[in-house]
N, C-alpha and C. Protein backbone atom coordinates (compact mmCIF):
# COMPACT_ATOMS: atom_id res chain seq x y z
N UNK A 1 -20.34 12.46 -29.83
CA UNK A 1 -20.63 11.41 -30.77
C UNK A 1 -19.33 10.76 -31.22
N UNK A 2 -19.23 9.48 -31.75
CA UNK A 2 -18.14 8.89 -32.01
C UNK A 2 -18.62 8.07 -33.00
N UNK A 3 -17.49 7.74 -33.92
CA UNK A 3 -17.77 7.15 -35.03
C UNK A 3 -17.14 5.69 -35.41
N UNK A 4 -17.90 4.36 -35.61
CA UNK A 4 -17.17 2.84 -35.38
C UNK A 4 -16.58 3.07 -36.67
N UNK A 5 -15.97 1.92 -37.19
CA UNK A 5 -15.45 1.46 -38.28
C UNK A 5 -16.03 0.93 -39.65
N UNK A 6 -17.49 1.21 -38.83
CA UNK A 6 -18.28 1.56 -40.62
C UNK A 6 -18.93 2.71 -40.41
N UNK A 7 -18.45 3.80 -39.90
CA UNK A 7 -18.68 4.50 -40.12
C UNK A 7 -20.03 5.29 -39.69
N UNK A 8 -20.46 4.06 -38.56
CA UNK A 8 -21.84 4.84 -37.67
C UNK A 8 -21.88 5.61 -36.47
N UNK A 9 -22.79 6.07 -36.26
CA UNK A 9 -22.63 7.22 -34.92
C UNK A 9 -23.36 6.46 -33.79
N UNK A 10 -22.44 6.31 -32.91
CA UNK A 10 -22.26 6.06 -31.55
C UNK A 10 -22.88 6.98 -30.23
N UNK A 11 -23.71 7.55 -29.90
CA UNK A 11 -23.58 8.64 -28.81
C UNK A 11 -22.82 8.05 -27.59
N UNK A 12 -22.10 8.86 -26.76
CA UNK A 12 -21.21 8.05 -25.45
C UNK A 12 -22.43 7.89 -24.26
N UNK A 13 -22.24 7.12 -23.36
CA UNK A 13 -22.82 6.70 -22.90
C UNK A 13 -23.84 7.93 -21.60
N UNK A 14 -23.00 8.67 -21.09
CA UNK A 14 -23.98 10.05 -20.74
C UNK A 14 -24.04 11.21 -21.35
N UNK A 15 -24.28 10.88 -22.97
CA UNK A 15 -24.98 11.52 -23.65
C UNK A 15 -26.48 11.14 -24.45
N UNK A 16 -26.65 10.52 -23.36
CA UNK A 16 -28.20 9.84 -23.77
C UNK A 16 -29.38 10.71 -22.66
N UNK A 17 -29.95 10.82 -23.33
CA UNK A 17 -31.15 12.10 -23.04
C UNK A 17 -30.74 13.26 -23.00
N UNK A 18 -31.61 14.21 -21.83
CA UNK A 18 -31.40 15.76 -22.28
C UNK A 18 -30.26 16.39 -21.86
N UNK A 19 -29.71 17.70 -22.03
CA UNK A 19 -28.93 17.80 -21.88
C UNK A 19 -28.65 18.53 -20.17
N UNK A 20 -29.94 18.76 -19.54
CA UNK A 20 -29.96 19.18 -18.02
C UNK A 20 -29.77 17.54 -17.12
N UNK A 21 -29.72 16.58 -17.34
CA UNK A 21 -29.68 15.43 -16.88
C UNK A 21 -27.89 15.77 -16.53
N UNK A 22 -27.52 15.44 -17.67
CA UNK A 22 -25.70 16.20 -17.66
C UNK A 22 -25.48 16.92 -16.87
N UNK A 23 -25.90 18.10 -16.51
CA UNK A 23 -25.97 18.86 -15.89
C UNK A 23 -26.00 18.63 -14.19
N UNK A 24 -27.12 17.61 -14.36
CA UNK A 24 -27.61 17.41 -12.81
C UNK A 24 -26.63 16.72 -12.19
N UNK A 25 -26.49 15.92 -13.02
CA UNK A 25 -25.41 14.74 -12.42
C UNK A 25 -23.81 15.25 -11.90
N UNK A 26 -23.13 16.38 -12.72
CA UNK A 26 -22.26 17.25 -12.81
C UNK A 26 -22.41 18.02 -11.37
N UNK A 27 -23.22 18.44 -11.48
CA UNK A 27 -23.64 19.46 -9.84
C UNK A 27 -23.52 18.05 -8.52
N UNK A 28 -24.35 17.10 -8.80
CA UNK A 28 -24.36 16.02 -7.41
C UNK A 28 -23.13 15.78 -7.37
N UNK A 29 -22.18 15.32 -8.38
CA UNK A 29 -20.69 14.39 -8.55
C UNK A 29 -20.13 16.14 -7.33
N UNK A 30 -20.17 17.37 -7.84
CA UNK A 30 -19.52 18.26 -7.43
C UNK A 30 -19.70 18.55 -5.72
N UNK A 31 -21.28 18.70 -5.28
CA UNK A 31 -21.25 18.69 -4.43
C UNK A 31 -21.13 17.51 -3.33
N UNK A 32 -20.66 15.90 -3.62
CA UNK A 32 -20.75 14.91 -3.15
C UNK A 32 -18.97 15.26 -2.81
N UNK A 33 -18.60 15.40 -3.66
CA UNK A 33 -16.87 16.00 -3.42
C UNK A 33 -17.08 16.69 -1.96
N UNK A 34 -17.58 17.91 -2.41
CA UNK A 34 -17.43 19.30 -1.40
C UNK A 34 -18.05 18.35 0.28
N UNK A 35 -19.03 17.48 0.24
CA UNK A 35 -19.42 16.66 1.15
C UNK A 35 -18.21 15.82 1.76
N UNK A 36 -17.54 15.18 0.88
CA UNK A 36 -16.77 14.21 1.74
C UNK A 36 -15.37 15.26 2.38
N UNK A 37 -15.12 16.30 1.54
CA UNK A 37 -13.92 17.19 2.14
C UNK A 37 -14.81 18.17 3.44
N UNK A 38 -15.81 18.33 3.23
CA UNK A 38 -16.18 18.71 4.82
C UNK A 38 -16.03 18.10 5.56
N UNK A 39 -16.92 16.87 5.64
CA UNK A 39 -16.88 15.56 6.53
C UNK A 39 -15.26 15.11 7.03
N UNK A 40 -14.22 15.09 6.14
CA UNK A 40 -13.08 15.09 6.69
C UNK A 40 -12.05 16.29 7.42
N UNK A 41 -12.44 17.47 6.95
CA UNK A 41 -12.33 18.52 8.12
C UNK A 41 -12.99 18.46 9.23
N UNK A 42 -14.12 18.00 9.49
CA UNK A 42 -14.55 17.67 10.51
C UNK A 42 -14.36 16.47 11.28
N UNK A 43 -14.24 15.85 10.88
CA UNK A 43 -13.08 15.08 11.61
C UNK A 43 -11.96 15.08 12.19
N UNK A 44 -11.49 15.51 11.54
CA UNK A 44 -9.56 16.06 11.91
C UNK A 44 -9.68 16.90 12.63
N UNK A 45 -10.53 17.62 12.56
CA UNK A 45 -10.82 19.37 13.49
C UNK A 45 -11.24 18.39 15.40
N UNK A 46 -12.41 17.34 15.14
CA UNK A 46 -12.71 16.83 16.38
C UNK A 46 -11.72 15.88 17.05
N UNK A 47 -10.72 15.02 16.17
CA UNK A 47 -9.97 14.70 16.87
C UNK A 47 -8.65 15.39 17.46
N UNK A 48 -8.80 16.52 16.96
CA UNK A 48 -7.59 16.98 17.59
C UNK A 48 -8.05 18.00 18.31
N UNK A 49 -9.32 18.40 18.85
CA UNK A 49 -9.75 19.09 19.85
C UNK A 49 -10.26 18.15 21.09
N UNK A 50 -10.87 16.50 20.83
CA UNK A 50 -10.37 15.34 21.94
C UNK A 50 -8.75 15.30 22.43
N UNK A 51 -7.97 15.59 21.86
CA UNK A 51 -6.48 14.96 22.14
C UNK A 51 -5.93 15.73 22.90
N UNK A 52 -6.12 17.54 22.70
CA UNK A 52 -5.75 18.66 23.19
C UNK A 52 -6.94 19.02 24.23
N UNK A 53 -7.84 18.18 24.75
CA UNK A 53 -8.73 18.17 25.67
C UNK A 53 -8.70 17.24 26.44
N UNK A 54 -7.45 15.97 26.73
CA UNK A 54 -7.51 14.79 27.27
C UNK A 54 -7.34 15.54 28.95
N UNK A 55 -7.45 14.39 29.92
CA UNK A 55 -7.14 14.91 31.54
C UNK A 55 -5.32 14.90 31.35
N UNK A 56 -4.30 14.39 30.42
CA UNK A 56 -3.04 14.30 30.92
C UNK A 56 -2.86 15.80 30.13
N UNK A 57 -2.93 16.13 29.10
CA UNK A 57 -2.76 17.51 29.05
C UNK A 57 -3.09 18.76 29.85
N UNK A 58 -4.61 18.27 30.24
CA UNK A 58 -4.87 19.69 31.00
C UNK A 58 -4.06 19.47 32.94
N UNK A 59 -3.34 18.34 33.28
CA UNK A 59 -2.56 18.52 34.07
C UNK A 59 -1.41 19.00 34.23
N UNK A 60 -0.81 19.34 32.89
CA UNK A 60 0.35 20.08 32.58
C UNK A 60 0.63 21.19 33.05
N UNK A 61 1.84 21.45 33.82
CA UNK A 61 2.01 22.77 34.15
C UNK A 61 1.70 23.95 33.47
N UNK A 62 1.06 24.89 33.91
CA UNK A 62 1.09 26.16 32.55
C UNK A 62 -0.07 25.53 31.74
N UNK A 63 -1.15 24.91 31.63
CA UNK A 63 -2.35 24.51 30.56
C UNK A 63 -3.10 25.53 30.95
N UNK A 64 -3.92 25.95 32.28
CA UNK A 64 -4.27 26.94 32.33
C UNK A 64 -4.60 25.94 33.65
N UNK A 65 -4.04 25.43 34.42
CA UNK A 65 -4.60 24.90 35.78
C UNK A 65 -3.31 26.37 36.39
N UNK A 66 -3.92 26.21 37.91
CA UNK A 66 -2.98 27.01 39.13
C UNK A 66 -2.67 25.54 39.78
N UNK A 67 -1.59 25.74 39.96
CA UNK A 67 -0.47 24.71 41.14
C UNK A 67 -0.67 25.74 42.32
N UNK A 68 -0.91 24.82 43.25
CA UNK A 68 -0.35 25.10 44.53
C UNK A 68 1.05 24.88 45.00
N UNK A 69 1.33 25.88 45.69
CA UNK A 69 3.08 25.53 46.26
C UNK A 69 3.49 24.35 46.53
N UNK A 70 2.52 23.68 47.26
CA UNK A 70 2.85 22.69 48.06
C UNK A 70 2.86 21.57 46.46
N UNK A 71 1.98 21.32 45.33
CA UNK A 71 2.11 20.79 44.20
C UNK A 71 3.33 21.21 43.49
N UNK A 72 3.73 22.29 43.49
CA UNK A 72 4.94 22.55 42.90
C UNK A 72 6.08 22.29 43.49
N UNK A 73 6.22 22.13 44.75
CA UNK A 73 7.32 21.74 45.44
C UNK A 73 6.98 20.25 45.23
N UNK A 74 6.03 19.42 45.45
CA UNK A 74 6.14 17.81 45.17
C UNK A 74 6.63 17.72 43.72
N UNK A 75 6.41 18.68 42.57
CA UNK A 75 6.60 18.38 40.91
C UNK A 75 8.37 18.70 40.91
N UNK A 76 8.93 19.26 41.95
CA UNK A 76 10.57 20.03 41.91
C UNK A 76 10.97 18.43 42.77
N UNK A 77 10.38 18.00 43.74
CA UNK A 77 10.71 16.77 44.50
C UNK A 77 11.09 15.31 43.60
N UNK A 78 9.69 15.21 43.21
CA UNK A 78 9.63 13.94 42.28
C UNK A 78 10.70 14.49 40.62
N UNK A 79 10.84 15.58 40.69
CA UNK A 79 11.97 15.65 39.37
C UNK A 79 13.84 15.79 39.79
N UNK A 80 13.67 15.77 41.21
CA UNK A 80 15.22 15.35 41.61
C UNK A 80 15.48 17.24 41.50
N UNK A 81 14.78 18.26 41.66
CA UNK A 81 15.62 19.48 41.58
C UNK A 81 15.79 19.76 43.22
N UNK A 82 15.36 19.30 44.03
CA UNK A 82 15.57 19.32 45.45
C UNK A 82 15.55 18.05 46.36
N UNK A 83 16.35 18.16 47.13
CA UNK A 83 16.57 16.61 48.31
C UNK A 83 15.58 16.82 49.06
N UNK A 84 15.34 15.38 49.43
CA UNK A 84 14.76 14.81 50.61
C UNK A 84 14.76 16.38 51.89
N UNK A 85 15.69 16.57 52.48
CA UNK A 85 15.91 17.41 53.31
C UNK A 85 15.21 19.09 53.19
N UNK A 86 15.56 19.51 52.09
CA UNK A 86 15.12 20.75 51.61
C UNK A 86 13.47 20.48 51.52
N UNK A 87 13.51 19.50 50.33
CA UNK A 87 11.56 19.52 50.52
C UNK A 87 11.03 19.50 51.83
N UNK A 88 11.66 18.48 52.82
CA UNK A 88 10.73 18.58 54.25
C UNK A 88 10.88 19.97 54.82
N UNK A 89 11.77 20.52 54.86
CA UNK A 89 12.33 21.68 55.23
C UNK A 89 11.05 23.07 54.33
N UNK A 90 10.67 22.82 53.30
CA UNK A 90 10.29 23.59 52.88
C UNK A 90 8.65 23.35 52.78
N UNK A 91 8.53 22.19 52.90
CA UNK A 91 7.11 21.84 53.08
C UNK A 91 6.48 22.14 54.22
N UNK A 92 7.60 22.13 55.51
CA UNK A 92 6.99 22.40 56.54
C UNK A 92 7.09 24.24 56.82
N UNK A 93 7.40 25.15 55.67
CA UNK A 93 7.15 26.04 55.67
C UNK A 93 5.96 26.80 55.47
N UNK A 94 5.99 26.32 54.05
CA UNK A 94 4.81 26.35 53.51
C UNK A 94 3.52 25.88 54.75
């Protein structure tokens, strides 16, 4: 309750009716919270299980694919750790 300047009583504005109305509204405001912070864990949780699920990640060496020799010797080729000469040399081993 609040009191004007002559001295009359005011009730605030959701203190009008009973007092489980208060109540109700208190619980929705609370669980409408707890709603939108799920909804945004779930989100964040799905995009970053798309991103860590794209095709350029799971081509990564070591993601849990097996290379073949012959792929690993082209990935040592195309990164300059062996010449022209050695790769043919070793490709035609393989």
């Amino acid at each position: 309750m609040m009191r004007d300047w002559n001295n009359q009583i005011h009730h605030a504005p959701w203190d009008q009716g009973t007092s489980w109305e208060g109540w109700l509204m208190f619980a929705l405001m609370i669980l409408f919270i707890i709603a939108v912070v799920v909804a945004i864990v779930y989100v964040v949780r799905l995009l970053k299980q798309t991103s860590t699920a794209s095709p350029a990640a799971q081509a990564k060496p070591g993601a849990g694919t097996i290379e073949s020799p012959q792929d690993i010797l082209k990935r040592r080729y195309a990164a300059g750790e062996v010449d022209r000469e050695e790769y043919l040399q070793k490709l035609a081993d393989l």
